[in-house]
Protein backbone atom coordinates (compact mmCIF):
# COMPACT_ATOMS: atom_id res chain seq x y z
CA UNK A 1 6.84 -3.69 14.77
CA UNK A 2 2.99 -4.08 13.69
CA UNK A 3 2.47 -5.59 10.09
CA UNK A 4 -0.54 -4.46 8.31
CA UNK A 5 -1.47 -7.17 5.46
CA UNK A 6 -4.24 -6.48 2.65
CA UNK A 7 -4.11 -9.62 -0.31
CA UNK A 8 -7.19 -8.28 -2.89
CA UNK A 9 -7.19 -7.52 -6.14
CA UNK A 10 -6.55 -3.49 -6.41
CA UNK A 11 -9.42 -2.47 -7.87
CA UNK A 12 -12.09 0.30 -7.21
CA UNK A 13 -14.53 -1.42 -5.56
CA UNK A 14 -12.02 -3.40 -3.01
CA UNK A 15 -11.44 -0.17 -1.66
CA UNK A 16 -7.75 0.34 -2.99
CA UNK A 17 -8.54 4.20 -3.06
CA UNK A 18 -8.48 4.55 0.90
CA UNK A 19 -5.50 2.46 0.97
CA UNK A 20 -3.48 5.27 -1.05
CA UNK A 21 -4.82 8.03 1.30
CA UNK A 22 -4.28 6.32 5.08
CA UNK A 23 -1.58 4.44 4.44
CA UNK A 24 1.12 7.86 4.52
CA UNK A 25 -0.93 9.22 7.31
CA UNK A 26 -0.43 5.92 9.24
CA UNK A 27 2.79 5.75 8.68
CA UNK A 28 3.44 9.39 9.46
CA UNK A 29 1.53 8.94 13.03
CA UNK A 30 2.84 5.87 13.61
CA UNK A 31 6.74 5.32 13.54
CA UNK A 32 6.32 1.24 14.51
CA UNK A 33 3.97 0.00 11.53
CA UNK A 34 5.10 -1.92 8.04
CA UNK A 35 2.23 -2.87 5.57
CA UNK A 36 2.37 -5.60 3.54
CA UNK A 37 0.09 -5.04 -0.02
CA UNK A 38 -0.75 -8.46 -1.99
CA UNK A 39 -2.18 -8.48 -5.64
CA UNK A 40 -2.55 -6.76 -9.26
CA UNK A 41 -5.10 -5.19 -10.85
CA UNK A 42 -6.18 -1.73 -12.77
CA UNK A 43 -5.69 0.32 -9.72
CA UNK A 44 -1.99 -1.14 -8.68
CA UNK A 45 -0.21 2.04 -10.46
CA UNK A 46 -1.53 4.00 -7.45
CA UNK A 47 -0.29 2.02 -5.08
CA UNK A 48 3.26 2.39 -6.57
CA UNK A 49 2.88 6.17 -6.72
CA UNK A 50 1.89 6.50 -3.31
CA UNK A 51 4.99 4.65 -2.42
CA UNK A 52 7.32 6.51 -4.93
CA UNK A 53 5.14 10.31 -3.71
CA UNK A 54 5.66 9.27 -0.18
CA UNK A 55 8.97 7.75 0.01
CA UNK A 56 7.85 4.59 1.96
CA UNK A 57 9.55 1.87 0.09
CA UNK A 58 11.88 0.57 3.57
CA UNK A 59 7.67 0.80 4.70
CA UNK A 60 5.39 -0.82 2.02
CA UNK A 61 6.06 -3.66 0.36
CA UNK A 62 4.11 -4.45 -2.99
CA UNK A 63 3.93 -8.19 -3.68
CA UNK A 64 2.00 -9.31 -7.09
CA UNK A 65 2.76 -10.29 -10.65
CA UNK A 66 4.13 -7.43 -11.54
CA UNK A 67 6.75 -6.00 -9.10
């Protein structure tokens, strides 16, 4: 199993926005990888869509404040 780990704040400008698009294409391609997503911030809610959208919750775990 490879474990992808990102800590940052989700914002905009930390690039949060190409984490929501590659991280269901990775995990489509790739049956072996598990990512690991530290931190809050403004752009958070679209992490927990992608994993709602995507069904990728035994995939993606969200760590932060507000789980």
């Amino acid at each position: 199993m490879i474990t992808i780990v990102n800590i940052s704040r989700h914002t905009f400008r930390k690039g949060v926005d190409l984490l929501f698009e590659l991280i269901p294409k990775i995990c489509k391609e790739f049956s072996n990888v598990k990512f690991i997503l530290g931190g809050d911030g403004p752009k958070k809610y679209l992490l927990d869509q992608m994993v709602k959208t995507f069904e990728l919750e035994d995939r993606v775990e969200l760590l932060g404040k507000h789980n």
